[in-house]
C-alpha atoms as a PDB file:
ATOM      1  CA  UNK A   1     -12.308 -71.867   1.199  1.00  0.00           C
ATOM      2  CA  UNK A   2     -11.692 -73.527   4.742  1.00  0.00           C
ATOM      3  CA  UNK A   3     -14.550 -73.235   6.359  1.00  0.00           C
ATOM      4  CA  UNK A   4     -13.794 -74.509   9.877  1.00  0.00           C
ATOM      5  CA  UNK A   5     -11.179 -71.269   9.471  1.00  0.00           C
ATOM      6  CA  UNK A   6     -14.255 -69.319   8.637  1.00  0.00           C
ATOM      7  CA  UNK A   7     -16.433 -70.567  11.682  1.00  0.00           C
ATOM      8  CA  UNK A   8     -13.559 -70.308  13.952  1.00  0.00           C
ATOM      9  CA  UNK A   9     -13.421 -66.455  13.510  1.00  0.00           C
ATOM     10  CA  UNK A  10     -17.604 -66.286  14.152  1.00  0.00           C
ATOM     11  CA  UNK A  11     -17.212 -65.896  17.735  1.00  0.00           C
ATOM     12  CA  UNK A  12     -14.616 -63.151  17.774  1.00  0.00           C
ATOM     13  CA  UNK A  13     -17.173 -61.481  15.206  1.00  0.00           C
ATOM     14  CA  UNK A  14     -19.846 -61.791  17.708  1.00  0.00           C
ATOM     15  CA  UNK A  15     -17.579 -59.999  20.571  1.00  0.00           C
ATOM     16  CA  UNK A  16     -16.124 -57.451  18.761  1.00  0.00           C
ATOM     17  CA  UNK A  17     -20.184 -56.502  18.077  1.00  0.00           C
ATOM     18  CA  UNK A  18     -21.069 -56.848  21.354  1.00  0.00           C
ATOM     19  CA  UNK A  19     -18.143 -55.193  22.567  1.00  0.00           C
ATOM     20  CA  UNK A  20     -18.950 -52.296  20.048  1.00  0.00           C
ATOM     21  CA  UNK A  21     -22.771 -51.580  21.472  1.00  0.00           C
ATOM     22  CA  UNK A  22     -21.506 -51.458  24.748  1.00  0.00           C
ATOM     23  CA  UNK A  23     -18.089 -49.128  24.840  1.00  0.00           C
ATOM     24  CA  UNK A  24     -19.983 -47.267  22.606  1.00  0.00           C
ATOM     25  CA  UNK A  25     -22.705 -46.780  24.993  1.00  0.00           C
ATOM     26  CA  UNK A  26     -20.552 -46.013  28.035  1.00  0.00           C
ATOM     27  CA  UNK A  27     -18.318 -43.379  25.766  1.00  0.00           C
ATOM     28  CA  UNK A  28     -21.303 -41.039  25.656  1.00  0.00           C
ATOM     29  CA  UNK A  29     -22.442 -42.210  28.933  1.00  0.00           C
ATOM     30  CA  UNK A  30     -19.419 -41.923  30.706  1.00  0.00           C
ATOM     31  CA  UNK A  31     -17.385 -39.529  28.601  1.00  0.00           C
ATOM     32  CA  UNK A  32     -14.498 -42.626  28.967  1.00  0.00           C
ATOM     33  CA  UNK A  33     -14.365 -43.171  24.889  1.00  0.00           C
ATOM     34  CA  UNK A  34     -15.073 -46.815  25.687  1.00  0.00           C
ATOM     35  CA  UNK A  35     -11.399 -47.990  26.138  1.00  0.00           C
ATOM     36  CA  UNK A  36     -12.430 -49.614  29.519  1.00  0.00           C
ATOM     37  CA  UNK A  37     -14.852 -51.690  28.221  1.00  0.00           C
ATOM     38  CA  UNK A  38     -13.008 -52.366  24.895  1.00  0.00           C
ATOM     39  CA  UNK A  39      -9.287 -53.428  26.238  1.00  0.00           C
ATOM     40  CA  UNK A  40      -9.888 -56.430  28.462  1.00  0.00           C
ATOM     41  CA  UNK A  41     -12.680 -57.416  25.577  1.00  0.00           C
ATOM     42  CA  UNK A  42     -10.415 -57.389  22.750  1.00  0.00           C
ATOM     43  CA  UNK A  43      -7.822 -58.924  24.867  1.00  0.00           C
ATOM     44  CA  UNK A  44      -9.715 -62.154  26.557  1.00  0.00           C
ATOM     45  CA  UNK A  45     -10.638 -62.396  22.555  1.00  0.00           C
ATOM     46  CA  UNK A  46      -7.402 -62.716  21.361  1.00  0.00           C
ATOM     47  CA  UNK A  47      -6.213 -64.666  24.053  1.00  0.00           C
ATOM     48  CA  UNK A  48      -8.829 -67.268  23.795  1.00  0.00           C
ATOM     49  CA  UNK A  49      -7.590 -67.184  19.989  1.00  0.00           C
ATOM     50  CA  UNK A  50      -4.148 -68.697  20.956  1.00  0.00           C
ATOM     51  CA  UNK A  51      -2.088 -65.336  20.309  1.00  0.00           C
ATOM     52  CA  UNK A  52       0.661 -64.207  22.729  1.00  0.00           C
ATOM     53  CA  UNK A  53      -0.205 -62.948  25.767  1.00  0.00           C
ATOM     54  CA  UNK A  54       1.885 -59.594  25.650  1.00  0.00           C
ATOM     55  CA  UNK A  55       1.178 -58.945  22.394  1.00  0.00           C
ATOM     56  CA  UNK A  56      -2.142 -59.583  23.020  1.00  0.00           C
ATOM     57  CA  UNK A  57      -2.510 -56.485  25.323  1.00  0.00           C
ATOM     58  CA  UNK A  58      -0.586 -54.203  23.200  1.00  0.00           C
ATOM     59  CA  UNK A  59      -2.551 -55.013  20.769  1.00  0.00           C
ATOM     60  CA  UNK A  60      -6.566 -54.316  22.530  1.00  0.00           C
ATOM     61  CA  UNK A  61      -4.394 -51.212  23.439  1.00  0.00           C
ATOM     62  CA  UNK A  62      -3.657 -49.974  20.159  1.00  0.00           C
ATOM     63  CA  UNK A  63      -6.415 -50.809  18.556  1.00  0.00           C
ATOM     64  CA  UNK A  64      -8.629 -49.469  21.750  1.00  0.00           C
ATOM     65  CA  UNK A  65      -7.382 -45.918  21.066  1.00  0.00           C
ATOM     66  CA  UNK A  66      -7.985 -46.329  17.013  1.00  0.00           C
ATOM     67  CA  UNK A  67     -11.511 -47.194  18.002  1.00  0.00           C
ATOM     68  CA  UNK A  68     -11.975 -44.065  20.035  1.00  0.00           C
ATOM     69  CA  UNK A  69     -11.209 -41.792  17.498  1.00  0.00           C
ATOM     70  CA  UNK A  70     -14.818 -42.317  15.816  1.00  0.00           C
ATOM     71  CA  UNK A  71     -16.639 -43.182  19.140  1.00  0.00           C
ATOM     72  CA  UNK A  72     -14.992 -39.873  20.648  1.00  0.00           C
ATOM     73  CA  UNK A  73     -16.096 -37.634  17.821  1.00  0.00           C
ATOM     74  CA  UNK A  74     -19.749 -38.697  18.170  1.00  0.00           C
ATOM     75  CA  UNK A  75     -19.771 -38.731  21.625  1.00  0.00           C
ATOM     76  CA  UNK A  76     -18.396 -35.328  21.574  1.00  0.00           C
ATOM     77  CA  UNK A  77     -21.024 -33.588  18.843  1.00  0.00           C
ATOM     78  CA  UNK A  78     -23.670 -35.186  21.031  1.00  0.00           C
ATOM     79  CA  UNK A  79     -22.443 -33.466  24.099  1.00  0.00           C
ATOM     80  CA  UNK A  80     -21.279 -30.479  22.481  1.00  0.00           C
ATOM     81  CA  UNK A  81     -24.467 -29.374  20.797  1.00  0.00           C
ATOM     82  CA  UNK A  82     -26.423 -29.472  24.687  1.00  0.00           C
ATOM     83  CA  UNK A  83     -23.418 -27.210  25.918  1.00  0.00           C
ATOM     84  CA  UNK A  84     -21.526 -29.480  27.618  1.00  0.00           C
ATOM     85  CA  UNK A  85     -18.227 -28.933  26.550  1.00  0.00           C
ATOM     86  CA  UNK A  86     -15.959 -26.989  27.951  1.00  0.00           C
ATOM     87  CA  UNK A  87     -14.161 -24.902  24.465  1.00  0.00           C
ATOM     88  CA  UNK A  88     -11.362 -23.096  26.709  1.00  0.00           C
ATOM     89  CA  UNK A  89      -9.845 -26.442  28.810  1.00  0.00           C
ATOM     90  CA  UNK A  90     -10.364 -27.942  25.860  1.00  0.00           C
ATOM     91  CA  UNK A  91      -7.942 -25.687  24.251  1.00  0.00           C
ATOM     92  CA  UNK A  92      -5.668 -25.549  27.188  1.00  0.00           C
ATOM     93  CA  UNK A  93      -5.418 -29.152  27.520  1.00  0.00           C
ATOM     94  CA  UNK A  94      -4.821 -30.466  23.802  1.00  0.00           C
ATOM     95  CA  UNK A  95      -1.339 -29.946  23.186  1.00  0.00           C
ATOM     96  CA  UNK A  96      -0.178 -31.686  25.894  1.00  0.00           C
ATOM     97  CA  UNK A  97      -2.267 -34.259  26.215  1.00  0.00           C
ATOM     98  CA  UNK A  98      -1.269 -34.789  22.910  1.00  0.00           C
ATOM     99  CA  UNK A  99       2.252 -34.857  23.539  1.00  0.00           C
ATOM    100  CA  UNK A 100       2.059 -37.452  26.738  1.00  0.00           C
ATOM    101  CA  UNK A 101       0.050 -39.803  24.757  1.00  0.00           C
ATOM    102  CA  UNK A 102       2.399 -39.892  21.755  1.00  0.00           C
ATOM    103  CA  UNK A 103       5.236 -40.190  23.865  1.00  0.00           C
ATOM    104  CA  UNK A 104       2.998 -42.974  25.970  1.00  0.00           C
ATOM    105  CA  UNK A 105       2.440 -44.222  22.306  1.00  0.00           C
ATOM    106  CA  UNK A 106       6.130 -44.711  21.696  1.00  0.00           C
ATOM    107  CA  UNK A 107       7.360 -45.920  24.653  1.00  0.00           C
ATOM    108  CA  UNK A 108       4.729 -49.116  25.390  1.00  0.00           C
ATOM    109  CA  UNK A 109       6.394 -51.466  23.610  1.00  0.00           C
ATOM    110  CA  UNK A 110       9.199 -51.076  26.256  1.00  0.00           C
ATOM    111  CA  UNK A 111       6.593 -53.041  28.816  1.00  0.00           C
ATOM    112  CA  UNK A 112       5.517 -56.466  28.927  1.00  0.00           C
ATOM    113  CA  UNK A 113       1.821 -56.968  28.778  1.00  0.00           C
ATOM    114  CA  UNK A 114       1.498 -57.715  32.239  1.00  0.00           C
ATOM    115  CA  UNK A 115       2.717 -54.237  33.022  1.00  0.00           C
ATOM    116  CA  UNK A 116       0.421 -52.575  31.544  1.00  0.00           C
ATOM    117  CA  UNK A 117      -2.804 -54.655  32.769  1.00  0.00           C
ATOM    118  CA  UNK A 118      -1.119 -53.881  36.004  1.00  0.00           C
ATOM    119  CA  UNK A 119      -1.164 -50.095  35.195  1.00  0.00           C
ATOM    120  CA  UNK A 120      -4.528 -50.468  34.303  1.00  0.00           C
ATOM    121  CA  UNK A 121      -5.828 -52.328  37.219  1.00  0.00           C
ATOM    122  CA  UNK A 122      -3.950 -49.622  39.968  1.00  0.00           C
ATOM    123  CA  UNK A 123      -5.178 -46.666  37.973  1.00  0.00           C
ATOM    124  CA  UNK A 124      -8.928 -47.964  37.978  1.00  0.00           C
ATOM    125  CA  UNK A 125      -9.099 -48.491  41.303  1.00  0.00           C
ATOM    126  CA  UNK A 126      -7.351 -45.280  42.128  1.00  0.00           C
ATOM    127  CA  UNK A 127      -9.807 -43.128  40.268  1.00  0.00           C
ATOM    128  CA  UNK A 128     -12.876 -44.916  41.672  1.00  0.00           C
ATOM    129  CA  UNK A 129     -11.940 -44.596  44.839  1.00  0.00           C
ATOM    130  CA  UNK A 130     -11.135 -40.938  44.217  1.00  0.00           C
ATOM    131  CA  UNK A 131     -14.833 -40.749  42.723  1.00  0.00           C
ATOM    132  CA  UNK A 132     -16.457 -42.040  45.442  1.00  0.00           C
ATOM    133  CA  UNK A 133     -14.265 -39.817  48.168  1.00  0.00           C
ATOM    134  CA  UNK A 134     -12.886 -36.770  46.054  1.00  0.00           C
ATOM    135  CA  UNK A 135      -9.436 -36.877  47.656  1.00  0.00           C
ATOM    136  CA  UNK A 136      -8.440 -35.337  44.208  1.00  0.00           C
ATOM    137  CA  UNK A 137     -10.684 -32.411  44.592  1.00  0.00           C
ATOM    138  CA  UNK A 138      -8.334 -31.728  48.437  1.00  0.00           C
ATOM    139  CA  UNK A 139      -5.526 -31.915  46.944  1.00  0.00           C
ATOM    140  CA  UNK A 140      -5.890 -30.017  43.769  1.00  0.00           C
ATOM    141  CA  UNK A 141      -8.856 -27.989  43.935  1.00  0.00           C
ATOM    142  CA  UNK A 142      -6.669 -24.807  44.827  1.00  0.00           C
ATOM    143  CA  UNK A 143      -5.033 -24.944  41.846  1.00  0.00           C
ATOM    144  CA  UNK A 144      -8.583 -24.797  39.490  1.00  0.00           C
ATOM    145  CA  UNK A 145      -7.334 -21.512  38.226  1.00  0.00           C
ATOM    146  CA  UNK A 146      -3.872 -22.004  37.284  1.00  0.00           C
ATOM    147  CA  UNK A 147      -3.414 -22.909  33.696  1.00  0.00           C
ATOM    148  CA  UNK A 148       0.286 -24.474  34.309  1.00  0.00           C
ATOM    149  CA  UNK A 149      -1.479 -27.185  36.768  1.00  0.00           C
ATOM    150  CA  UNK A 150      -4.064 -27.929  33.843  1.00  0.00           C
ATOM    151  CA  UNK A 151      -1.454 -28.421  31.298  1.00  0.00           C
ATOM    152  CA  UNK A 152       0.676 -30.488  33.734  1.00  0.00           C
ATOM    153  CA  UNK A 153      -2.709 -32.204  34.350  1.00  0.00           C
ATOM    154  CA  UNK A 154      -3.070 -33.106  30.601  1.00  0.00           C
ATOM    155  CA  UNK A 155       0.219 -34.189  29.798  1.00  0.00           C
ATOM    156  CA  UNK A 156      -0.134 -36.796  32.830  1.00  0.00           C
ATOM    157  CA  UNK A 157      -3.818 -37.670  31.291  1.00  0.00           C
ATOM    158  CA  UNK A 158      -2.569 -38.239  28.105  1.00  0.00           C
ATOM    159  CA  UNK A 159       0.805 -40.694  29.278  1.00  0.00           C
ATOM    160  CA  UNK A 160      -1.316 -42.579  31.070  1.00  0.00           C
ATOM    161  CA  UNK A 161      -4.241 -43.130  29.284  1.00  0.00           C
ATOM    162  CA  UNK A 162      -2.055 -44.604  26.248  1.00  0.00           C
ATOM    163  CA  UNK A 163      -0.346 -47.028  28.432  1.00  0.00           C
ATOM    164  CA  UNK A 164      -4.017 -48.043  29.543  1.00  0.00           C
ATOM    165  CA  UNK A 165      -6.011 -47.947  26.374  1.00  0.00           C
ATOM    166  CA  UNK A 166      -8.330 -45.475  27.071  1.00  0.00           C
ATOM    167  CA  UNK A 167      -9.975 -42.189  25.939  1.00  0.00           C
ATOM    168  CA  UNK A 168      -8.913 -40.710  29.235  1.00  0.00           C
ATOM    169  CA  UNK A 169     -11.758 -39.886  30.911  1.00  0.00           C
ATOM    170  CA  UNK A 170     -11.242 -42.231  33.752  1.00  0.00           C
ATOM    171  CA  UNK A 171      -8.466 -39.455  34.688  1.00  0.00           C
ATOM    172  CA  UNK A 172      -9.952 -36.464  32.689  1.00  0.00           C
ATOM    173  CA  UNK A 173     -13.350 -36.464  34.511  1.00  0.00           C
ATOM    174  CA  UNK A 174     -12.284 -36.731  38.287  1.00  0.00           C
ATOM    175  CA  UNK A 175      -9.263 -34.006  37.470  1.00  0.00           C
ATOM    176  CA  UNK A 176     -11.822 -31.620  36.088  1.00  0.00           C
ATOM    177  CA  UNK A 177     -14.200 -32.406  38.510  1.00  0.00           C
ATOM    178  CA  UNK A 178     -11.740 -31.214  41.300  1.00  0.00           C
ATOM    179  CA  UNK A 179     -11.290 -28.074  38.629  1.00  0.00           C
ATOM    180  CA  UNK A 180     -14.540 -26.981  39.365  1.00  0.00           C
ATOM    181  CA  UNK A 181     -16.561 -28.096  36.165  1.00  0.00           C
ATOM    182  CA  UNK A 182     -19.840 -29.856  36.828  1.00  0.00           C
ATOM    183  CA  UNK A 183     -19.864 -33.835  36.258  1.00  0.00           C
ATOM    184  CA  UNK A 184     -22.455 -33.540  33.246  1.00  0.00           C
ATOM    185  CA  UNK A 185     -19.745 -31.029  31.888  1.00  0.00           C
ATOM    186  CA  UNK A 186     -16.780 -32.655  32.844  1.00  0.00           C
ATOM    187  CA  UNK A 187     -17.860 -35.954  30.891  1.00  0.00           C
ATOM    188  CA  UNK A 188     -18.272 -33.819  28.036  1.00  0.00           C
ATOM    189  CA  UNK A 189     -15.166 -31.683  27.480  1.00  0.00           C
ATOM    190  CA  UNK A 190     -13.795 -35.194  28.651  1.00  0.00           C
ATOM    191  CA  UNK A 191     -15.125 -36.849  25.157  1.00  0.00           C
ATOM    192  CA  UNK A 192     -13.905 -34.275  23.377  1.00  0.00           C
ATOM    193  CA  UNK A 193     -10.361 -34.162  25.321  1.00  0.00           C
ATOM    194  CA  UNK A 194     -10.517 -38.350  24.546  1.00  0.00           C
ATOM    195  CA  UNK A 195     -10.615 -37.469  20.291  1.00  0.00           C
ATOM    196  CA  UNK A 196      -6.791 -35.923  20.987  1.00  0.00           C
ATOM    197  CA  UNK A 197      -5.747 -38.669  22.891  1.00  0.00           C
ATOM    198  CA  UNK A 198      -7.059 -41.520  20.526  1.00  0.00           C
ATOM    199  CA  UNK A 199      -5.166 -39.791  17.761  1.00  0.00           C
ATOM    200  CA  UNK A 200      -1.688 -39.037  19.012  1.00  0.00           C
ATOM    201  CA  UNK A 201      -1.912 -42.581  21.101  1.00  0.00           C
ATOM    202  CA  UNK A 202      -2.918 -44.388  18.150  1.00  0.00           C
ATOM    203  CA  UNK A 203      -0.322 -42.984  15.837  1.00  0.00           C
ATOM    204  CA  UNK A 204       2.593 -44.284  18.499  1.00  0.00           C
ATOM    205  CA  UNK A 205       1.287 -47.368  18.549  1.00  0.00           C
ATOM    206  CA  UNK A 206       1.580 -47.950  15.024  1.00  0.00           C
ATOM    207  CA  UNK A 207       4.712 -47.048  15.031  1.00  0.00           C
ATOM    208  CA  UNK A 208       6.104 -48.897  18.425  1.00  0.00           C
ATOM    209  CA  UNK A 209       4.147 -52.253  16.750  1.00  0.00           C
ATOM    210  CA  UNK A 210       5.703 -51.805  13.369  1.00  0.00           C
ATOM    211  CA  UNK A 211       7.437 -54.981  12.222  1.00  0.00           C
ATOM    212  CA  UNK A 212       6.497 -56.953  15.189  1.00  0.00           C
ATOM    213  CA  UNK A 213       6.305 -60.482  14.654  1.00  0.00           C
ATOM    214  CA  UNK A 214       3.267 -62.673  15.418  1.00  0.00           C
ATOM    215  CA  UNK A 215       0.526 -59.881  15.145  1.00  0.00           C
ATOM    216  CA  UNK A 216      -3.024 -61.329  14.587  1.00  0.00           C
ATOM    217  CA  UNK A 217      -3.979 -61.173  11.385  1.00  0.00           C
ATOM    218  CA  UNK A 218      -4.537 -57.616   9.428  1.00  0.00           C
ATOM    219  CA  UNK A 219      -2.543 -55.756  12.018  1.00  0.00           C
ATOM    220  CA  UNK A 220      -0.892 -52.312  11.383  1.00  0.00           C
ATOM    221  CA  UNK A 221       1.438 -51.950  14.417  1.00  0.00           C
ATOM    222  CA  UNK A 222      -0.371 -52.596  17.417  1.00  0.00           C
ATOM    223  CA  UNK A 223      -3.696 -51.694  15.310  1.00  0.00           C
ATOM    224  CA  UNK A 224      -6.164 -54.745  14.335  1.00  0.00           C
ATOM    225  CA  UNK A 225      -8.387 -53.516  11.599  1.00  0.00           C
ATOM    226  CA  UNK A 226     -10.890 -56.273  11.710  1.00  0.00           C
ATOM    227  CA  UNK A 227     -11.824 -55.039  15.341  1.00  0.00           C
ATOM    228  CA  UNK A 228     -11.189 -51.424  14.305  1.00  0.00           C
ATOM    229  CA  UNK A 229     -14.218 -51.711  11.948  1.00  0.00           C
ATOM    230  CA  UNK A 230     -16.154 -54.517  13.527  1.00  0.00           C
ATOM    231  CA  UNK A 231     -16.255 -52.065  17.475  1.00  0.00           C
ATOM    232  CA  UNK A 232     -15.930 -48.654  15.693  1.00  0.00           C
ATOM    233  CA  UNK A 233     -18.840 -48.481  13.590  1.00  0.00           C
ATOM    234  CA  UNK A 234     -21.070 -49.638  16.190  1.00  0.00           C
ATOM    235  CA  UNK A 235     -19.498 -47.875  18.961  1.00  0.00           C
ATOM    236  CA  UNK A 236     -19.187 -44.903  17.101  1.00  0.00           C
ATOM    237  CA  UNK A 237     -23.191 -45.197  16.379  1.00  0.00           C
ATOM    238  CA  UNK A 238     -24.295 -46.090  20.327  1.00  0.00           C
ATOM    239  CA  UNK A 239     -22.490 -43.559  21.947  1.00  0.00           C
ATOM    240  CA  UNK A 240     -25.119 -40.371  21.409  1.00  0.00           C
ATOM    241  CA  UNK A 241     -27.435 -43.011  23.231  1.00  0.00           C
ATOM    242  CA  UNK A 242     -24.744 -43.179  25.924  1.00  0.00           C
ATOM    243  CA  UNK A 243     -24.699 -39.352  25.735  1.00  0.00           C
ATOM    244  CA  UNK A 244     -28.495 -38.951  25.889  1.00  0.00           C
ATOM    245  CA  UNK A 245     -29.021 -41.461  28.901  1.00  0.00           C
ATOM    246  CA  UNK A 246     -26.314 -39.276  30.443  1.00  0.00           C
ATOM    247  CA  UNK A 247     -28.273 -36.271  30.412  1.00  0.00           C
ATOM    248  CA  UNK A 248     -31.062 -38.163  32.168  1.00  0.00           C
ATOM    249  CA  UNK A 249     -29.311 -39.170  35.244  1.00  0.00           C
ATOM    250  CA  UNK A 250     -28.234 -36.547  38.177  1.00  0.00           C
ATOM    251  CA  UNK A 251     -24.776 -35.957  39.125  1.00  0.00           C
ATOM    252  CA  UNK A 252     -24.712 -38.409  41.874  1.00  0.00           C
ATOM    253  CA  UNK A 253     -26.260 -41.286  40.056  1.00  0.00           C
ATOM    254  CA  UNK A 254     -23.318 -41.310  37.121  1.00  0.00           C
ATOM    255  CA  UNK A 255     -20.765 -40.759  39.589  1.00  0.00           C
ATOM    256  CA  UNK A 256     -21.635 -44.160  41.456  1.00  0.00           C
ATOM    257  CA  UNK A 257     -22.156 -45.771  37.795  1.00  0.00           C
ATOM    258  CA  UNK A 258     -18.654 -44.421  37.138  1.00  0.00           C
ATOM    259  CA  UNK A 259     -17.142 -45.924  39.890  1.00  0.00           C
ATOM    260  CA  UNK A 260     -18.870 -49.112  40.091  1.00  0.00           C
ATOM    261  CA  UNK A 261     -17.483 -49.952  36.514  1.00  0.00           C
ATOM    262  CA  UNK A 262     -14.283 -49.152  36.971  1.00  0.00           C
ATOM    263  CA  UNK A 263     -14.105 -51.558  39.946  1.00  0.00           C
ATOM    264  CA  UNK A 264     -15.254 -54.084  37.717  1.00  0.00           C
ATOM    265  CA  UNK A 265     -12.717 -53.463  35.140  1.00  0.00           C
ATOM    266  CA  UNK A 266      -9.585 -53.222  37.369  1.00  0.00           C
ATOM    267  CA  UNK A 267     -10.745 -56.638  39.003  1.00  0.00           C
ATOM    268  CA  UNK A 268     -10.892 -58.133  35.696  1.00  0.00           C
ATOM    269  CA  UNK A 269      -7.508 -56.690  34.776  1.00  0.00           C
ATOM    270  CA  UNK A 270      -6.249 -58.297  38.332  1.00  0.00           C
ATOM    271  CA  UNK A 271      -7.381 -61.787  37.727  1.00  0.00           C
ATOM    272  CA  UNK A 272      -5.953 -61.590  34.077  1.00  0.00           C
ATOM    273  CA  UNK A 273      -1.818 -60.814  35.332  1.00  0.00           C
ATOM    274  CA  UNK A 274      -3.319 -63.947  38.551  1.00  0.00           C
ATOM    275  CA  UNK A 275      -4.649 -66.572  36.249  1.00  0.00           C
END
């Protein structure tokens, strides 16, 4: 066995941990499914590995969204059994949010990675500043009641949120906000809204990665299983604490956490395209 192989891998083991407390944390906290937190991780990981820079961010994409499929879930149950899901824009939103992350899925590998840290970065910002000002609730509150604007809402959700990464609650929580729904309940039909997205997403990354040369090791597609089980078992068991702590804080308090950390993530996803 080479073990200078061996120890080279420990610190990537030690991130992908970390990384797995803390996404896991702000899924339940933040109804986000941890994608924010566990894209530009995975990604400076790999990078500091030596791997290709675009592949590198396909790659903490796909595998982002296969981690959110367990984080979601718990996240969910945990918000779902104090009410706060909501069962009827849950049902109105699925199939399309299904369908624009599949097709967001399929259509990735079409952008270099730069593109898509770029997409990230402009989004975050965006929905911060829409947090912190509620432009979103002007401009679309009117239309709370009209189930064709909630569908066109999700498929938008869902295209985005694959190119990105993420569970979609950066983009599900403000939009249902502006709906109408509370923010305690918006995070959690959010978490549950993020399962759909992981699933369909993840699936079209597989498929846009298959064959792709230079993958890190134990890659299916765009997936990396080693960080797929090292992140999603711990995420997956932190975010009910995320979802607990939620419960704790008023309204006003999780909206400035919201914003606040996706500021931080779309200046990290700035410096990344700069350096």
């Amino acid at each position: 066995m080479d073990w200078n192989a061996v120890l080279a891998y420990w610190p990537f083991v030690v991130g992908m941990l970390a990384t797995g407390v803390v996404s896991g944390i702000a899924a339940g906290l933040l109804g986000i499914g941890g994608g924010a937190v566990i894209v530009p991780a995975l990604g400076n990981a790999l990078l500091l590995m030596g791997f290709d820079p675009d592949i590198v961010q396909h790659v903490a994409v796909g595998t982002s969204l296969a981690i959110i499929i367990p984080t979601g879930i718990m996240s969910a149950r945990a918000h779902h059994k104090r009410g706060a899901v909501d069962m009827k824009v849950f049902r109105l939103w699925a199939p399309f949010i299904v369908a624009g992350t599949f097709i967001g899925g399929l259509m990735a590998g079409w952008f270099s990675g730069d593109v898509l840290r770029i997409v990230f970065a402009v989004l975050a910002f965006v929905i911060a500043a829409n947090i912190l000002f509620s432009f979103q609730t002007k401009l679309m509150g009117h239309l709370r009641n009209s189930a064709g604007t909630h569908r066109a809402a999700g498929f938008v959700v869902g295209y985005l949120s694959s190119l990105m990464g993420i569970g979609g609650g950066s983009l599900t929580v403000p939009t249902l906000v502006s709906f109408g729904e509370t923010m305690h309940k918006a995070v959690g039909t959010s978490a549950a809204i993020g399962v759909a997205i992981a699933l369909s997403g993840t699936l079209g990354f597989l498929i846009s990665g298959w064959g792709v040369a230079d993958l890190p090791p134990l890659s299916l597609g765009y997936i990396n299983l080693v960080a797929l089980v090292l992140v999603g078992v711990l995420a997956a068991f932190c975010a009910p604490l995320g979802a607990a702590l939620a419960h704790r804080l008023d309204q006003k308090t999780l909206k400035y956490v919201f914003a606040a950390f996706l500021v931080l993530v779309g200046l990290n996803m700035v410096w990344k395209v700069l350096a």
